[in-house]
Protein backbone atom coordinates (compact mmCIF):
# COMPACT_ATOMS: atom_id res chain seq x y z
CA UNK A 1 14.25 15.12 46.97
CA UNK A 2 15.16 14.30 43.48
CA UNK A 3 17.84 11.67 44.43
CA UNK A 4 15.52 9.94 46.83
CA UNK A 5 12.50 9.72 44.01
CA UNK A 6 15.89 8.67 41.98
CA UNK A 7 16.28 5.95 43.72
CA UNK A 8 12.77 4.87 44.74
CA UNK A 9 11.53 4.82 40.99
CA UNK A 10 15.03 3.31 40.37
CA UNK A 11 13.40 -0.18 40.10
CA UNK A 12 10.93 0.48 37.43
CA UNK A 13 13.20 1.33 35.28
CA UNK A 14 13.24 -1.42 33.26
CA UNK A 15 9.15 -1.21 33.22
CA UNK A 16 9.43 2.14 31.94
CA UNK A 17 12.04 1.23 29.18
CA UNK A 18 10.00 -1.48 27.68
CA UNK A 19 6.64 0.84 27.62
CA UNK A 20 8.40 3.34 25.63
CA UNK A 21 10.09 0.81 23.08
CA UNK A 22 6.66 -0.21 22.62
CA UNK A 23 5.50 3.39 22.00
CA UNK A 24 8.29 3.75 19.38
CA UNK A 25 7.23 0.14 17.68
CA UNK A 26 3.76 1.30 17.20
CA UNK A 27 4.48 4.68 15.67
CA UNK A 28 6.83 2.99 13.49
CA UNK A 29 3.75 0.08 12.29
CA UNK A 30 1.54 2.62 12.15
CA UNK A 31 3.17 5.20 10.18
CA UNK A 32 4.40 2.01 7.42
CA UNK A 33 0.64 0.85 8.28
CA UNK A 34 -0.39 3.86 6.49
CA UNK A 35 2.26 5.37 4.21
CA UNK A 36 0.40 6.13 1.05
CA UNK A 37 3.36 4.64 -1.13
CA UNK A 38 2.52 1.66 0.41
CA UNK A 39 -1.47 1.90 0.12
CA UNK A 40 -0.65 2.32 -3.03
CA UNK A 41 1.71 -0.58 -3.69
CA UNK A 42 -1.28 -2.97 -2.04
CA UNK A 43 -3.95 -1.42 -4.46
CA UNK A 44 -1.66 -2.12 -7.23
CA UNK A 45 -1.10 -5.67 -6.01
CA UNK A 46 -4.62 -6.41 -5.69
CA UNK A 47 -5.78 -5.19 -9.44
CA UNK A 48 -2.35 -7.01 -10.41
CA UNK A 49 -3.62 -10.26 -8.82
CA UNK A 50 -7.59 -9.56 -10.35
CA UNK A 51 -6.11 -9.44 -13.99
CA UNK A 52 -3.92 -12.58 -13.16
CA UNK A 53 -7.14 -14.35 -12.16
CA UNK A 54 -6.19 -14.84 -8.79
CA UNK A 55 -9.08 -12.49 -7.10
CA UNK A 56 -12.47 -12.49 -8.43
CA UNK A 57 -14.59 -9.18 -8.67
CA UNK A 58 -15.92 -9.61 -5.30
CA UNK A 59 -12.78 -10.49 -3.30
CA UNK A 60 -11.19 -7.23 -5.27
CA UNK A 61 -13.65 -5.33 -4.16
CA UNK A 62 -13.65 -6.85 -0.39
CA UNK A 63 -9.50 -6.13 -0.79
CA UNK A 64 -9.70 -2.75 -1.93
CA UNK A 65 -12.35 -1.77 0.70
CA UNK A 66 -10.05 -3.07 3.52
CA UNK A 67 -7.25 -1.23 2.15
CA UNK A 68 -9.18 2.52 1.73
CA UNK A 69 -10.82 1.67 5.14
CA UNK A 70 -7.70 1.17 6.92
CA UNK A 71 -6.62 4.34 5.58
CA UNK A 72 -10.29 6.17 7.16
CA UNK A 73 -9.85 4.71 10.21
CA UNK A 74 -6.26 6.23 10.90
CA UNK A 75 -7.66 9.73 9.67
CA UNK A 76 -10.58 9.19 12.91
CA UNK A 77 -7.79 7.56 15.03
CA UNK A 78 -5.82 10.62 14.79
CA UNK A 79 -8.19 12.90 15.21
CA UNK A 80 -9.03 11.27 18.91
CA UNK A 81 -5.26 11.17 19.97
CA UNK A 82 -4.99 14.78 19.22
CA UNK A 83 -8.35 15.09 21.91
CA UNK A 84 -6.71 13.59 24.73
């Protein structure tokens, strides 16, 4: 039986190779997504760019929320994979 379901699943082969380079893609850009040396290195660029003059106290603020949310929402978003 196995050689026969070999060779009937034989064609989606290629289907089931790209789906699983995909899964390793997003584990990779979501573990750099959220590495805290670079959270950190984006926090740092942000207050760098405030003191240049390039952000004002707002968009700092707007910047810095993004970053710390993005950070939340993989702390929820990995508490729902572990769920299913």
């Amino acid at each position: 039986m196995g050689l026969l379901t070999t060779l009937v699943t034989l064609p989606l082969a290629p289907v089931k190779g790209v789906m699983w380079l995909g899964e390793i893609i997003e584990e990779q850009v979501d573990q750099q997504l959220h590495d805290p040396a670079n959270v950190r290195r984006e926090l740092e660029e942000i207050e760098e760019a405030a003191a240049a003059g390039a952000l004002s106290p707002e968009e700092k603020d707007e910047a810095q929320q993004a970053v710390l949310n993005r950070m939340i929402s993989r702390g929820s978003a990995g508490a729902d994979r572990t769920k299913e």
